[in-house]
PDB file of N, CA and C in Angstrom:
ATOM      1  N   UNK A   1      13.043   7.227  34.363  1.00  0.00           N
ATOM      2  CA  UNK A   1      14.005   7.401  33.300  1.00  0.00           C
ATOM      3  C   UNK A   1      13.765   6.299  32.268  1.00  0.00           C
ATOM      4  N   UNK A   2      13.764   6.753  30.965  1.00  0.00           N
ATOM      5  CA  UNK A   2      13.853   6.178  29.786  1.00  0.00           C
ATOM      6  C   UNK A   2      14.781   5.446  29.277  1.00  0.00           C
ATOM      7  N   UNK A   3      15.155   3.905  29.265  1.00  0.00           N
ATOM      8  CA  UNK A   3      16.562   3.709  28.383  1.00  0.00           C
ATOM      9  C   UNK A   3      15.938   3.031  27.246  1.00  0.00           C
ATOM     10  N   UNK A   4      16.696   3.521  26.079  1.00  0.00           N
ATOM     11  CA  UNK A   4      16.527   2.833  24.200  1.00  0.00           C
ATOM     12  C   UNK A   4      17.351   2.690  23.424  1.00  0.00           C
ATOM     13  N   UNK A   5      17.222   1.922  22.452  1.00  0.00           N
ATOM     14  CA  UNK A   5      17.898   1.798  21.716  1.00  0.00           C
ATOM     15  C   UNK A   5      17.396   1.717  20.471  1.00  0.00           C
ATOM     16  N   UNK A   6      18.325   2.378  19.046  1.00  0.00           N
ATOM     17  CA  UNK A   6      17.690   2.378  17.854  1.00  0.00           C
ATOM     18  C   UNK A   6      18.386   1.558  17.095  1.00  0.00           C
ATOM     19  N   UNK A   7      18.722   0.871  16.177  1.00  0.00           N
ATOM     20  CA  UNK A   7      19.493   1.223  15.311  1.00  0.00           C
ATOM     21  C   UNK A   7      18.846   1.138  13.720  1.00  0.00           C
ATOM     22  N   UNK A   8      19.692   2.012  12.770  1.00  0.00           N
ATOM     23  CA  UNK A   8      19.160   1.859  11.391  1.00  0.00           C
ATOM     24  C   UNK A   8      19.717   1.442  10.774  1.00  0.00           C
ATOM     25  N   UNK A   9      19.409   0.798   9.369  1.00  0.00           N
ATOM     26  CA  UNK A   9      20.124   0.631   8.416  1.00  0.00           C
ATOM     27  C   UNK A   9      19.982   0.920   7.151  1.00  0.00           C
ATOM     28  N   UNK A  10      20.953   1.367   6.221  1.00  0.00           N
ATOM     29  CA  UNK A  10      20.232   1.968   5.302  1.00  0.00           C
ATOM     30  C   UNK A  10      21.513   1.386   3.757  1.00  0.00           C
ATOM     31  N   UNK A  11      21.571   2.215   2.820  1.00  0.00           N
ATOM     32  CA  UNK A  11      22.715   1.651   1.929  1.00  0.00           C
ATOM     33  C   UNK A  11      22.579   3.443   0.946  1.00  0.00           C
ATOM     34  N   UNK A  12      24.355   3.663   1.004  1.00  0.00           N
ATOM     35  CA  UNK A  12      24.172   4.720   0.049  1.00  0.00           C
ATOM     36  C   UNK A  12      25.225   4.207  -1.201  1.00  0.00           C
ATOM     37  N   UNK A  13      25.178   4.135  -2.138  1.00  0.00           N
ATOM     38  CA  UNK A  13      25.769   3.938  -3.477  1.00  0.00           C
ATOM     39  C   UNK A  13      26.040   4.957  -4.011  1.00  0.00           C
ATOM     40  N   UNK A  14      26.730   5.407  -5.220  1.00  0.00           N
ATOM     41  CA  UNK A  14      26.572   5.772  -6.450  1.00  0.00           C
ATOM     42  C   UNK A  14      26.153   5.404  -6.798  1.00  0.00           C
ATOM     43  N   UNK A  15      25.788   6.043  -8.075  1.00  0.00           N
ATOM     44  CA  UNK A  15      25.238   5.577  -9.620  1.00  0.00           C
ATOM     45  C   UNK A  15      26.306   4.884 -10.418  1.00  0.00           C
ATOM     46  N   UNK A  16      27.744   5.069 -10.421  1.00  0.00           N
ATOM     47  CA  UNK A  16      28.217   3.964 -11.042  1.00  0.00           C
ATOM     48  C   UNK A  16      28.516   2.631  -9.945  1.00  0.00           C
ATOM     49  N   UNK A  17      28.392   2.819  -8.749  1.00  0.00           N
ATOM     50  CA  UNK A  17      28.423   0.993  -8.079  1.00  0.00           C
ATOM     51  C   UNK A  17      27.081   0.544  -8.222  1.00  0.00           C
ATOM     52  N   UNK A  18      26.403   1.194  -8.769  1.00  0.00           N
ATOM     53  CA  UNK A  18      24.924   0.423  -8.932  1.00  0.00           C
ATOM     54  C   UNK A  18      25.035   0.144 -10.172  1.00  0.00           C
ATOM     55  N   UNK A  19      25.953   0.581 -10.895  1.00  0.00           N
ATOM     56  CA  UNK A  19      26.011   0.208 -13.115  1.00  0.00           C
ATOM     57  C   UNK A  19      26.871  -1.019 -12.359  1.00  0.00           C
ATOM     58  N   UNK A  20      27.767  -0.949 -11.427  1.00  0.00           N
ATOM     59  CA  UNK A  20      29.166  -1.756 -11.804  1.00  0.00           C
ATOM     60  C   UNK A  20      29.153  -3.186 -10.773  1.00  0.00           C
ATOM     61  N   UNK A  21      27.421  -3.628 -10.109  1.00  0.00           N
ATOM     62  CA  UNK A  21      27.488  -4.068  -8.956  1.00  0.00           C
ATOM     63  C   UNK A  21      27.122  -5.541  -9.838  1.00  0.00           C
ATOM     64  N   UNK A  22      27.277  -6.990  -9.705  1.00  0.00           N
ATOM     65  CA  UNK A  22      27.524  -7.971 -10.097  1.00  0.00           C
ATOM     66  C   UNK A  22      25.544  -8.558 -10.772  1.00  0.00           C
ATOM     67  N   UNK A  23      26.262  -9.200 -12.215  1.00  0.00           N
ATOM     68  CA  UNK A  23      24.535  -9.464 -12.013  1.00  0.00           C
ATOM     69  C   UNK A  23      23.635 -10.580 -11.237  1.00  0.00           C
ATOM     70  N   UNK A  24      22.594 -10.641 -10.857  1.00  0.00           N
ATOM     71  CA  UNK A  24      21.579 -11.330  -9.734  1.00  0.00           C
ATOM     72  C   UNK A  24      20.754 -12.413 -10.435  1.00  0.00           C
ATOM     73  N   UNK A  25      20.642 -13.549  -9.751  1.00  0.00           N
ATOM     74  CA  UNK A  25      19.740 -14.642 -10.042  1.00  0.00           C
ATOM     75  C   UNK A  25      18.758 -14.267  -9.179  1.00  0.00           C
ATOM     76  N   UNK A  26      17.649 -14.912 -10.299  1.00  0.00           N
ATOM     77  CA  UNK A  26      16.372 -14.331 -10.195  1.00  0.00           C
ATOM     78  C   UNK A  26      15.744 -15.229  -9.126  1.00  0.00           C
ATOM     79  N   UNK A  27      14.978 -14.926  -8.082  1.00  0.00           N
ATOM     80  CA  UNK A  27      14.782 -15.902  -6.681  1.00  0.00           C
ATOM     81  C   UNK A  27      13.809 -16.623  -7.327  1.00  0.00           C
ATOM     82  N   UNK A  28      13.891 -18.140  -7.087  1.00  0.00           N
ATOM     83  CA  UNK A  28      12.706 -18.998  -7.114  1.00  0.00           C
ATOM     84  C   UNK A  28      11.712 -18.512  -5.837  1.00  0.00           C
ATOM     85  N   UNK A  29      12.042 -18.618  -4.817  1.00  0.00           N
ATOM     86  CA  UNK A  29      11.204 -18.261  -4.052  1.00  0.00           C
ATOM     87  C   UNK A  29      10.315 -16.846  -3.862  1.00  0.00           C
ATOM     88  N   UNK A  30      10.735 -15.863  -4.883  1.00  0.00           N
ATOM     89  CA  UNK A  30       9.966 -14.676  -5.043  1.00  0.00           C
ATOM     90  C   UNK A  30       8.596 -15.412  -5.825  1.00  0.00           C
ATOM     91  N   UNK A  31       9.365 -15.881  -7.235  1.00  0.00           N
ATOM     92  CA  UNK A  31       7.987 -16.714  -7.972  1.00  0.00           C
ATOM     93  C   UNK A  31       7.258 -17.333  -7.657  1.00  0.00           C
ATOM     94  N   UNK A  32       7.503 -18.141  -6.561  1.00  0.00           N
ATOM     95  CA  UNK A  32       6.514 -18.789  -5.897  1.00  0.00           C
ATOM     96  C   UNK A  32       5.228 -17.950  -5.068  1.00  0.00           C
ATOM     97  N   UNK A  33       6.343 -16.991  -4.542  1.00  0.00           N
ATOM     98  CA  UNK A  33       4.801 -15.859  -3.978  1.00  0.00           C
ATOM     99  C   UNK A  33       4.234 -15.050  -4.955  1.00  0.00           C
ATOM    100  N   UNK A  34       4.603 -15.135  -5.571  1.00  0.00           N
ATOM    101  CA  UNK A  34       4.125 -14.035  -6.479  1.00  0.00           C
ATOM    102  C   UNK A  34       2.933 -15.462  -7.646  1.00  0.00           C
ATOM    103  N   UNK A  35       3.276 -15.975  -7.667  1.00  0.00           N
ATOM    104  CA  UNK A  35       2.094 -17.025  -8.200  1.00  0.00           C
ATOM    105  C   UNK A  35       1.130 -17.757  -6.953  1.00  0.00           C
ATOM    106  N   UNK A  36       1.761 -17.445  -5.561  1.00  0.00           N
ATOM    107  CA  UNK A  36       0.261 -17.712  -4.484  1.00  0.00           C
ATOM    108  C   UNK A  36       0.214 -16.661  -4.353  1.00  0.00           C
ATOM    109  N   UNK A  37       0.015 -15.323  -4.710  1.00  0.00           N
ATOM    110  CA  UNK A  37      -0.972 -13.938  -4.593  1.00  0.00           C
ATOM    111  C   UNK A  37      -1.629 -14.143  -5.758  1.00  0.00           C
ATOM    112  N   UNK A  38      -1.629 -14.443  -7.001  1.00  0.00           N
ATOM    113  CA  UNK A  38      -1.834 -14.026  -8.164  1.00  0.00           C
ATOM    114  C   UNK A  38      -3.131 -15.010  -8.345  1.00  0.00           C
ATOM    115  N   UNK A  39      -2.462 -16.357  -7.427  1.00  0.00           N
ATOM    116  CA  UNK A  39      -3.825 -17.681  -7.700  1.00  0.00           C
ATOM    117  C   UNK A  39      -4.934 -17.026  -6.452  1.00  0.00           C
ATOM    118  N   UNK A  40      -4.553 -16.721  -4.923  1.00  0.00           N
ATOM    119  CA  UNK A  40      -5.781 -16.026  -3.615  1.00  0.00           C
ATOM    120  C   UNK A  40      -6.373 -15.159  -4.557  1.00  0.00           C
ATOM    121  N   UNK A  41      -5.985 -14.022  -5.368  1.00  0.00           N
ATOM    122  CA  UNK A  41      -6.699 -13.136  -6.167  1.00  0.00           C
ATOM    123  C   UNK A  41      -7.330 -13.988  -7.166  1.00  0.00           C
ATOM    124  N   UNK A  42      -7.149 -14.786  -7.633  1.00  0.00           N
ATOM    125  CA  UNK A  42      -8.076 -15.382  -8.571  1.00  0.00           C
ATOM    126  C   UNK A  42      -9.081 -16.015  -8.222  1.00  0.00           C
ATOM    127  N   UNK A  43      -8.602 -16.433  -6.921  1.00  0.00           N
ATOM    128  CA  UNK A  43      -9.902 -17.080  -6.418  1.00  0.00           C
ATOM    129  C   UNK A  43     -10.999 -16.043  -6.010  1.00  0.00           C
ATOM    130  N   UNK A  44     -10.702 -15.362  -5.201  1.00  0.00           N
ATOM    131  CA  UNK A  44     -11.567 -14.027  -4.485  1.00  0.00           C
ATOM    132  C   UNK A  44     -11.976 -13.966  -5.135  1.00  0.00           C
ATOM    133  N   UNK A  45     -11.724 -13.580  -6.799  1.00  0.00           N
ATOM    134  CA  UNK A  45     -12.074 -12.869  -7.524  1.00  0.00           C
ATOM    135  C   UNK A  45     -13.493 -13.800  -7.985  1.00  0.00           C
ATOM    136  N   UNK A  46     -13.112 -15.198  -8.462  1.00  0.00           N
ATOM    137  CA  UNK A  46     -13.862 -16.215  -8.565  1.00  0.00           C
ATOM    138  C   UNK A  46     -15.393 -16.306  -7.709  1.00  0.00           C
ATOM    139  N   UNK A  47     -14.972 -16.380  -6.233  1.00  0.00           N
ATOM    140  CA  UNK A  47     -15.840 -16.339  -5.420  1.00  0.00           C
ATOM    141  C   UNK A  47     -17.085 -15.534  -5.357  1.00  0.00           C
ATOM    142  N   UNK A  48     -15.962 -13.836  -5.616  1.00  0.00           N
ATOM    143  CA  UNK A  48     -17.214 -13.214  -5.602  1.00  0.00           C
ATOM    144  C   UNK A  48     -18.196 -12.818  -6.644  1.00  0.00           C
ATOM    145  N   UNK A  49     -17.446 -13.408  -7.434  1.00  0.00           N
ATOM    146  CA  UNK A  49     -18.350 -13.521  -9.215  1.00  0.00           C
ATOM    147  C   UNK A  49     -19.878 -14.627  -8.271  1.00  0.00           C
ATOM    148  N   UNK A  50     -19.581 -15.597  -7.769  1.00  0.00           N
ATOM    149  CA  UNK A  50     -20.303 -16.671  -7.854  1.00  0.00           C
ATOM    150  C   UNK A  50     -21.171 -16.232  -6.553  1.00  0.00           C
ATOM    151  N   UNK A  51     -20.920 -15.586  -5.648  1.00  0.00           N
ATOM    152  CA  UNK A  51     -21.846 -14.925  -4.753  1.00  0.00           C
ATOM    153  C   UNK A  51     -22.283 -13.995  -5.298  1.00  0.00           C
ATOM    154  N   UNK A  52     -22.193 -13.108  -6.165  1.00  0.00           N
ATOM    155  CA  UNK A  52     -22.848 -11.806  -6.345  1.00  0.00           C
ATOM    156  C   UNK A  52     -24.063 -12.444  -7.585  1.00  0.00           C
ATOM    157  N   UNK A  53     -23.944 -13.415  -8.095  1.00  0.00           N
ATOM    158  CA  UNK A  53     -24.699 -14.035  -9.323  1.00  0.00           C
ATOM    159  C   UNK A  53     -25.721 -14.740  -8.913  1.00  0.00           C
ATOM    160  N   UNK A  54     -27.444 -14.492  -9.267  1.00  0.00           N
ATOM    161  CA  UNK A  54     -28.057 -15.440  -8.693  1.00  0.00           C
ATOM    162  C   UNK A  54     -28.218 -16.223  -9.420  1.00  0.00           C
ATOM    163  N   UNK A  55     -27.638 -17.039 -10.731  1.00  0.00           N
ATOM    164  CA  UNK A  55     -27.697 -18.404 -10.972  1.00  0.00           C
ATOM    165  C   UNK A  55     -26.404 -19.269 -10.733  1.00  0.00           C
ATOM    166  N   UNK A  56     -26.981 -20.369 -10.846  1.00  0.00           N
ATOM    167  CA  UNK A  56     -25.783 -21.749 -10.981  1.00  0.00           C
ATOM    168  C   UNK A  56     -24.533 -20.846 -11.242  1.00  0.00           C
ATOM    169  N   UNK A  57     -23.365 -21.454 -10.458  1.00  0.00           N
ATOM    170  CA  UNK A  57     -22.074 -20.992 -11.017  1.00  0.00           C
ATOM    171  C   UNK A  57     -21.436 -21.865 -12.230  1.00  0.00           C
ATOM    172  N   UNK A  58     -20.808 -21.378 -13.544  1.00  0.00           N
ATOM    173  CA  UNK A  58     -20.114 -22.387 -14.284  1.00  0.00           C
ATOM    174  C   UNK A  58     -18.682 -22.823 -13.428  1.00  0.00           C
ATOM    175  N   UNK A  59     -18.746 -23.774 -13.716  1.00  0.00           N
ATOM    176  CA  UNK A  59     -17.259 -24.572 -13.411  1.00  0.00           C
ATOM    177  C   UNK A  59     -16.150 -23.725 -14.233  1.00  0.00           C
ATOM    178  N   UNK A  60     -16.288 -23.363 -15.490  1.00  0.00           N
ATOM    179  CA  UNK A  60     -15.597 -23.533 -16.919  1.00  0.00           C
ATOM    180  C   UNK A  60     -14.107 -22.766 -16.320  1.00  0.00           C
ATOM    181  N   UNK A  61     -14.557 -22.109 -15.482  1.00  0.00           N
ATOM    182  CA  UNK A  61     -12.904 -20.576 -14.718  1.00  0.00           C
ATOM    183  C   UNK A  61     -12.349 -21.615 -14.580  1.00  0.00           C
ATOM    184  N   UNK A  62     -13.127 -22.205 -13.171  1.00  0.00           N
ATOM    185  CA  UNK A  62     -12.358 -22.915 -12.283  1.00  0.00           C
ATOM    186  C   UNK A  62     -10.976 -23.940 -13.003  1.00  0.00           C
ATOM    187  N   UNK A  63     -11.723 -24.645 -14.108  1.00  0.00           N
ATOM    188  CA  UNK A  63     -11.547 -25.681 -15.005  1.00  0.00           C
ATOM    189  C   UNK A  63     -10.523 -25.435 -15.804  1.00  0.00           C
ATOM    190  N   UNK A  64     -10.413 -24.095 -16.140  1.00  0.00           N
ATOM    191  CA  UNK A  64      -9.379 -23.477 -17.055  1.00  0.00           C
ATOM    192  C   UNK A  64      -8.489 -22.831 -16.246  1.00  0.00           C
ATOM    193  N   UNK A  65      -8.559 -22.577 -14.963  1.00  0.00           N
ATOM    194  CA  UNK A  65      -7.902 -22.157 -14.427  1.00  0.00           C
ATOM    195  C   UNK A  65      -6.365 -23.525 -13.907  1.00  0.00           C
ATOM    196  N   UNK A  66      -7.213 -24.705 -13.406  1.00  0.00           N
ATOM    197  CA  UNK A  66      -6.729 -25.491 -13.445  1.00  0.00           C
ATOM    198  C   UNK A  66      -5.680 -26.055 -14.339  1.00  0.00           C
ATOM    199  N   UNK A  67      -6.175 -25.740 -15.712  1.00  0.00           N
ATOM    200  CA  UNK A  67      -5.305 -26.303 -16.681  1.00  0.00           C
ATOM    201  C   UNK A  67      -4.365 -25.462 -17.144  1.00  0.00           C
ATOM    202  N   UNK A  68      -5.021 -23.844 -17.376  1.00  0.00           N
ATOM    203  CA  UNK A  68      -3.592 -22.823 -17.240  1.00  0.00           C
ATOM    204  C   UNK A  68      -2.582 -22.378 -16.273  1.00  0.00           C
ATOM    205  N   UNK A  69      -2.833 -22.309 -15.179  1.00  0.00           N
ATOM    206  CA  UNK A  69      -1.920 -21.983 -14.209  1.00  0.00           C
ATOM    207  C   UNK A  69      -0.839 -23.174 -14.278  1.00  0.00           C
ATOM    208  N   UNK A  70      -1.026 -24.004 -14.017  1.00  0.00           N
ATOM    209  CA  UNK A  70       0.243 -24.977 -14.015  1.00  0.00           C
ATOM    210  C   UNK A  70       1.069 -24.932 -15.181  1.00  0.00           C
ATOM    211  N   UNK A  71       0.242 -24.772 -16.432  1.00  0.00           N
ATOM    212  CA  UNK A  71       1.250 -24.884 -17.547  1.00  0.00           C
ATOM    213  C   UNK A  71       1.840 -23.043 -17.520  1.00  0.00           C
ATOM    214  N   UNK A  72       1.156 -22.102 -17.076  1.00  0.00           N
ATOM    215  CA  UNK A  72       2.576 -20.954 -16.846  1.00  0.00           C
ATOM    216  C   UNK A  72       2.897 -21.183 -16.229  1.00  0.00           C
ATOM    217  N   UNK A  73       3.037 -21.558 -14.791  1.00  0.00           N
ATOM    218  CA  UNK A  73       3.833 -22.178 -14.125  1.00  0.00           C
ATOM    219  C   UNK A  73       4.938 -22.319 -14.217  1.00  0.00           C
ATOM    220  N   UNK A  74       4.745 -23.771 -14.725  1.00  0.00           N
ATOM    221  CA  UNK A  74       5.809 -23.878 -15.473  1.00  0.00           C
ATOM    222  C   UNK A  74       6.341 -23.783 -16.945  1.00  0.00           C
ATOM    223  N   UNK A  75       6.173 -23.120 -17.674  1.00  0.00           N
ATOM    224  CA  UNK A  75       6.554 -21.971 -18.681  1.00  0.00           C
ATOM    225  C   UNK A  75       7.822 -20.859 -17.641  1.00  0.00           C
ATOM    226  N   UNK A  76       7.213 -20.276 -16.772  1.00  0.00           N
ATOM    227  CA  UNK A  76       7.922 -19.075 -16.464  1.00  0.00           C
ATOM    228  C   UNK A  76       8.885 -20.102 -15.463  1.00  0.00           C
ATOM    229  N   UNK A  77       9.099 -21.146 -14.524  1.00  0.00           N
ATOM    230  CA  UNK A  77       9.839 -21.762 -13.992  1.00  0.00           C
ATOM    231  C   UNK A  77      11.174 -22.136 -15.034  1.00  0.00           C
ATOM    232  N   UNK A  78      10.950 -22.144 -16.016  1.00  0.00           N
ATOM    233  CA  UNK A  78      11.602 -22.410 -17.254  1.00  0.00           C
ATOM    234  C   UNK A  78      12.501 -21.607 -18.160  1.00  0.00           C
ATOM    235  N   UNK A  79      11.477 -20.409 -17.395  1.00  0.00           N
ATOM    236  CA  UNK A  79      12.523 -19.160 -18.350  1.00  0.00           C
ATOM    237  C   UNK A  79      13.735 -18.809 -17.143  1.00  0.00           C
ATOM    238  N   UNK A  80      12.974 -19.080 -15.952  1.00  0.00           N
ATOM    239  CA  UNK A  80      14.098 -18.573 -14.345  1.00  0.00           C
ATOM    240  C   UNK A  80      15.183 -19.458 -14.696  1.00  0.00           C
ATOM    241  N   UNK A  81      14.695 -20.584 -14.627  1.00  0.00           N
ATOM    242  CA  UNK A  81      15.707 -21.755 -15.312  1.00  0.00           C
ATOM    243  C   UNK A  81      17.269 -21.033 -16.101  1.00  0.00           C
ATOM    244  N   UNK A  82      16.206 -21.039 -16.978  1.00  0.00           N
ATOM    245  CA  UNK A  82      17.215 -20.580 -18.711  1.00  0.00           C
ATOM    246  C   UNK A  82      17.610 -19.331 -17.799  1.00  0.00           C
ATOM    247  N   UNK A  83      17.111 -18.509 -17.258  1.00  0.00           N
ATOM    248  CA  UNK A  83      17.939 -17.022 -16.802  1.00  0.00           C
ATOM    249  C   UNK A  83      19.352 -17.654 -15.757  1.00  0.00           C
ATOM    250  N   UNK A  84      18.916 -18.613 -14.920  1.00  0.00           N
ATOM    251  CA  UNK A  84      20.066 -18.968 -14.003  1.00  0.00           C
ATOM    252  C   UNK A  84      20.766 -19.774 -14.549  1.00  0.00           C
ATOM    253  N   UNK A  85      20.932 -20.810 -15.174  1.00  0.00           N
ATOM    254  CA  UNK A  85      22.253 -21.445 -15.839  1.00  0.00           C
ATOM    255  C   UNK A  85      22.845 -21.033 -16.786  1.00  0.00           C
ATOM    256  N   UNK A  86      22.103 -19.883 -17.589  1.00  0.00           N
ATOM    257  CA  UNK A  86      22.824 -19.925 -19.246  1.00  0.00           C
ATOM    258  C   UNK A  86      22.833 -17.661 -19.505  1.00  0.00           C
ATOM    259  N   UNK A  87      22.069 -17.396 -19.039  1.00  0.00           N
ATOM    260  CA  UNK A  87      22.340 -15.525 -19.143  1.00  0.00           C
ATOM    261  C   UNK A  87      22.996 -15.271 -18.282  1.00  0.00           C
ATOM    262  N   UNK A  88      22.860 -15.572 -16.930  1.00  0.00           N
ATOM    263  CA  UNK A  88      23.240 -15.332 -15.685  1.00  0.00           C
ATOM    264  C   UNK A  88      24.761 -16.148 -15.749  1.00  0.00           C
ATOM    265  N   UNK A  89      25.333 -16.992 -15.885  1.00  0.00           N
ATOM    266  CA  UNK A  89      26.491 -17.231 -16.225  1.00  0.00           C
ATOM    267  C   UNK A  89      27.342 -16.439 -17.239  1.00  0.00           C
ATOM    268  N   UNK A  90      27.001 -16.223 -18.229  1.00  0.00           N
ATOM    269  CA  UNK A  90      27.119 -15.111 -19.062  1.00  0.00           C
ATOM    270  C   UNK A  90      27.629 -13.677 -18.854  1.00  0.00           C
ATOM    271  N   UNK A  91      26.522 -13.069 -18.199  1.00  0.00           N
ATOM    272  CA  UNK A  91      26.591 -11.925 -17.845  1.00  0.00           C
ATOM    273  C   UNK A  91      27.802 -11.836 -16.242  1.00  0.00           C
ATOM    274  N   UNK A  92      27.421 -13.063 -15.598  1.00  0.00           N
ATOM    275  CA  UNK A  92      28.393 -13.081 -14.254  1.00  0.00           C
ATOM    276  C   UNK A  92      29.951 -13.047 -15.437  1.00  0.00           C
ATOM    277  N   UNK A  93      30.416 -13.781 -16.374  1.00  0.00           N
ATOM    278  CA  UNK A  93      31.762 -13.689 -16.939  1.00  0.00           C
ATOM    279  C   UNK A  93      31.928 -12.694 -17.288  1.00  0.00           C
ATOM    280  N   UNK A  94      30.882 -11.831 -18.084  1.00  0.00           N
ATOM    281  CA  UNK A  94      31.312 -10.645 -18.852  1.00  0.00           C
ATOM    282  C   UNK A  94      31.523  -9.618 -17.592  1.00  0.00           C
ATOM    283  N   UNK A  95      30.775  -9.933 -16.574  1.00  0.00           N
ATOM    284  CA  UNK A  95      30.909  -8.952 -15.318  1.00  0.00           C
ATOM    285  C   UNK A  95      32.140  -8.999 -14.830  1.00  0.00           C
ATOM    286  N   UNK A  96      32.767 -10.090 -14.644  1.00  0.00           N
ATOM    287  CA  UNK A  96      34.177 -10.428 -14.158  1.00  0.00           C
ATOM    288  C   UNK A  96      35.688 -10.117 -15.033  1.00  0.00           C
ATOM    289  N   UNK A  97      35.088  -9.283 -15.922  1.00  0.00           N
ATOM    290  CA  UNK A  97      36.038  -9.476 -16.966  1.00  0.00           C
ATOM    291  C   UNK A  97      35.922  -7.865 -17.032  1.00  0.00           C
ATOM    292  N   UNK A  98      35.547  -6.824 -16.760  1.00  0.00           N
ATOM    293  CA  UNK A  98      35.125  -5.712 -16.592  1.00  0.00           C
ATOM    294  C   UNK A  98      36.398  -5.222 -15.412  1.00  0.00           C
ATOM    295  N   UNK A  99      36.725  -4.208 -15.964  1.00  0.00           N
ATOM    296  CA  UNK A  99      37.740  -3.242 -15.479  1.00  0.00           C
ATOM    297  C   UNK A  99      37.326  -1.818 -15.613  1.00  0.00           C
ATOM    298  N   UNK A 100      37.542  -1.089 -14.575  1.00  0.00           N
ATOM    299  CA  UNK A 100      37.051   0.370 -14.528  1.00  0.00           C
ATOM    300  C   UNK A 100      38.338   1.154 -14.580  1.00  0.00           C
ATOM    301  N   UNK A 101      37.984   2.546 -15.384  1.00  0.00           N
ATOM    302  CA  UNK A 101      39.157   3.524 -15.133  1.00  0.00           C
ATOM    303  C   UNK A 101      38.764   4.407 -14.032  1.00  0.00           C
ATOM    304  N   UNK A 102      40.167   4.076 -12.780  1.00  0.00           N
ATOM    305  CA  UNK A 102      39.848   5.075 -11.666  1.00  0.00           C
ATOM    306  C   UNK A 102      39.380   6.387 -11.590  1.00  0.00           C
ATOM    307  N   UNK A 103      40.167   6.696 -12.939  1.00  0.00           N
ATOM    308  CA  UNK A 103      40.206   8.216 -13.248  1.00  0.00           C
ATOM    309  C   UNK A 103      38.955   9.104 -13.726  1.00  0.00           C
ATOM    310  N   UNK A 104      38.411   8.201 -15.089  1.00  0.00           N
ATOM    311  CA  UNK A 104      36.990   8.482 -15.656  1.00  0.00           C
ATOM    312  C   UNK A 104      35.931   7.708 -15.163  1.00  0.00           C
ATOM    313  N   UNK A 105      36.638   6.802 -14.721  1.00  0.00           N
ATOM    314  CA  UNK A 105      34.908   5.745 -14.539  1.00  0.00           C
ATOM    315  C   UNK A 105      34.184   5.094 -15.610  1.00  0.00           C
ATOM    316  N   UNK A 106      35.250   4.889 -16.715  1.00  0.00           N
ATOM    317  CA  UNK A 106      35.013   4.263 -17.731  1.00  0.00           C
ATOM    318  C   UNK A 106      34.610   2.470 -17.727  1.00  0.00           C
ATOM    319  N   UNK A 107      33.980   1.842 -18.002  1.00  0.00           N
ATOM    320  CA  UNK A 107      34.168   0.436 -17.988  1.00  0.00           C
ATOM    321  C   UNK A 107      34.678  -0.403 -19.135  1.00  0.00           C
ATOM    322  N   UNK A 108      35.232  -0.894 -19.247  1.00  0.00           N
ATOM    323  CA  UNK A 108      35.961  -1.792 -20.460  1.00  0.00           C
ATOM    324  C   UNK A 108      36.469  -3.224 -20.180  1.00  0.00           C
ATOM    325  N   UNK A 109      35.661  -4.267 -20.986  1.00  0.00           N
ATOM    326  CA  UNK A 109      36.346  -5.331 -21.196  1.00  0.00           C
ATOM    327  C   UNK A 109      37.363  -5.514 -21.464  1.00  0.00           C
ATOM    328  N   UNK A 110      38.471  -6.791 -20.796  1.00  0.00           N
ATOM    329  CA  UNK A 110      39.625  -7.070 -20.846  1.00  0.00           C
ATOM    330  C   UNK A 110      39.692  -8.539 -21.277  1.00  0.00           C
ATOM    331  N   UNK A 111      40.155  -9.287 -22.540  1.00  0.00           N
ATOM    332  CA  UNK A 111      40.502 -10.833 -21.920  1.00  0.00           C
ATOM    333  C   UNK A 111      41.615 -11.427 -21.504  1.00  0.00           C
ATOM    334  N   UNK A 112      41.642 -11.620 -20.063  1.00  0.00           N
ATOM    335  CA  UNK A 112      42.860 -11.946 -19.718  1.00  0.00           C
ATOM    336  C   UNK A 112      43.607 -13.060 -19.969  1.00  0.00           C
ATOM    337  N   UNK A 113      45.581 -12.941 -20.349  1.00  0.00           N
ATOM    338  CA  UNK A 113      45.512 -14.345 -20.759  1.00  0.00           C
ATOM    339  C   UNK A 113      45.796 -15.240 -19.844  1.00  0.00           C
ATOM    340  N   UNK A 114      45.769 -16.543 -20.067  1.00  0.00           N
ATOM    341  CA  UNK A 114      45.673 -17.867 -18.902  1.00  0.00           C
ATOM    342  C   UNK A 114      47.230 -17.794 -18.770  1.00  0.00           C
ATOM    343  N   UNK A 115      47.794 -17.589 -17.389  1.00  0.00           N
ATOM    344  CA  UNK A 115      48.767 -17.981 -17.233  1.00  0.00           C
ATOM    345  C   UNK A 115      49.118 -19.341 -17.631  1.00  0.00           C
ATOM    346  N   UNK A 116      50.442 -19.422 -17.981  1.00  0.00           N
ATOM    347  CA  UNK A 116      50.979 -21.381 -18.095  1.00  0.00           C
ATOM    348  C   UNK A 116      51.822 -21.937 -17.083  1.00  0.00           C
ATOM    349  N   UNK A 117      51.547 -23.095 -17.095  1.00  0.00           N
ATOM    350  CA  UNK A 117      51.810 -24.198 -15.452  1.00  0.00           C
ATOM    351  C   UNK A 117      53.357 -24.287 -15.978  1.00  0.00           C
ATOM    352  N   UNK A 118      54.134 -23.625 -16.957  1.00  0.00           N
ATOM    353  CA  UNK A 118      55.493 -24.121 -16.847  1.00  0.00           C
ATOM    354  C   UNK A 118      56.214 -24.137 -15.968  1.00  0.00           C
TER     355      UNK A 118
END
């Protein structure tokens, strides 16, 4: 006799909890992999330029590679930056400030006023 177990998981939404779902900071740690795939492919790519060639290899990739990658680097570390302290705050208020009609499914800004400590 066989004993198992499965389980799944899955996610079903609408289309408006996916308009109406909060906005996302962008992962540093995605960018980071996604710039060590992008540099292994550059190298491969490098490599097999310099094996398939029967003269001297130039340095000049390597060299420029060196000096561009770090400065996008950080260029795009910069824009994640600017996306997480200053849009992404932004958009999280305007998100919070968002009221739906039960009825239509309308969305509409509200500004609410500050209660007073009297």
């Amino acid at each position: 006799m066989v004993v198992g177990r499965a389980t799944t998981r899955g996610i079903q939404q609408t289309e408006l909890s996916k308009q109406l779902s909060p906005p996302a900071k962008w992962s540093y740690k995605k960018l980071v992999l996604w710039f060590a795939i992008v540099s292994l492919i550059a190298l491969v790519v490098y490599v097999r330029s310099v094996m398939s060639g029967p003269a001297p290899a130039s340095s000049l990739p390597v060299t420029l590679y060196a000096i561009l990658a770090p400065a996008a680097f950080i260029s795009i570390v910069a824009v994640f930056w600017k996306h997480n302290h200053s849009t992404y705050e932004r958009h999280y208020a305007q998100w919070n400030q968002s009221f739906i009609c039960e009825r239509c499914g309308t969305v509409s800004q509200h500004d609410l006023p500050i209660a007073s400590l009297s």
